[in-house]
Protein backbone atom coordinates (compact mmCIF):
# COMPACT_ATOMS: atom_id res chain seq x y z
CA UNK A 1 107.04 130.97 104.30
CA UNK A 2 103.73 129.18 103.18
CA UNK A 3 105.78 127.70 100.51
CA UNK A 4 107.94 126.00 102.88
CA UNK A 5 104.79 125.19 104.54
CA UNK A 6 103.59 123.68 100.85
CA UNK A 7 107.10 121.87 100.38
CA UNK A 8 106.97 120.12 104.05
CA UNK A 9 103.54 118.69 103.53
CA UNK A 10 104.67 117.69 100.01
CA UNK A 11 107.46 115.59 101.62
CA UNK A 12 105.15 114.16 104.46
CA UNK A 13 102.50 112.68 101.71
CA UNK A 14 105.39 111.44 100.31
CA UNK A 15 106.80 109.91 103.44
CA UNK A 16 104.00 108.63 104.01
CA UNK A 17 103.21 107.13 100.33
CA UNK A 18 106.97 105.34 100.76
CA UNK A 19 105.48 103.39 104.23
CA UNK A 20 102.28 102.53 102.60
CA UNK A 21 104.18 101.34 99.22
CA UNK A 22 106.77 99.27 101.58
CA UNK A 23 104.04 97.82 103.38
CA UNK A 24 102.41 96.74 100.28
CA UNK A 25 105.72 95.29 98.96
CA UNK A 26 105.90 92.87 102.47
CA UNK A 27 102.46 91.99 102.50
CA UNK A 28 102.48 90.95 99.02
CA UNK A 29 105.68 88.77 99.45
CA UNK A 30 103.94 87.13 102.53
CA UNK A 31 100.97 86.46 100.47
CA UNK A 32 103.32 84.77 97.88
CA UNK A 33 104.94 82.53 100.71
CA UNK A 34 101.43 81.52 101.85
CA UNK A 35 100.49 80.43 98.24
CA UNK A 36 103.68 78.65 97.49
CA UNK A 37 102.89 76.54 100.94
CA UNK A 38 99.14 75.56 99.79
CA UNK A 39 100.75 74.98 96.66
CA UNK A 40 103.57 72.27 98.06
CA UNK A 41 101.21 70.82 100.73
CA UNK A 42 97.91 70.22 98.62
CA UNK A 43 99.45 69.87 95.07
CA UNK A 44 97.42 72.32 93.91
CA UNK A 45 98.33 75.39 90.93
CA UNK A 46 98.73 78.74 92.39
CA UNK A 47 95.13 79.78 90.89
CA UNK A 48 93.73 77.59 93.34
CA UNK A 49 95.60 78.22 96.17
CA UNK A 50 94.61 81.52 96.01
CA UNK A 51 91.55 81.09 96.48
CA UNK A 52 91.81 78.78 99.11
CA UNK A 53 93.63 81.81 101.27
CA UNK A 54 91.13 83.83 100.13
């Protein structure tokens, strides 16, 4: 029985490791969509708008 116990709290860290990962993976692809705007609006290379967001 405690291994059970062992294996289901396994799979929750990694449930919960997937959401964190997936959130990572949006937030980064909004980040890119921000930069790519700052970069078409004030002509400016991606290094730069970067910091701008920042």
């Amino acid at each position: 029985m405690p291994e059970q116990q062992g294996q289901a709290e396994g799979v929750d860290a990694l449930q919960a490791e997937i959401a964190r990962l997936r959130h990572a993976v949006v937030s980064h692809a909004v980040v890119d969509q921000a930069i790519g705007v700052v970069v078409t609006y004030g002509g400016v290379p991606p290094e730069v708008a970067w910091e701008v967001l920042r």
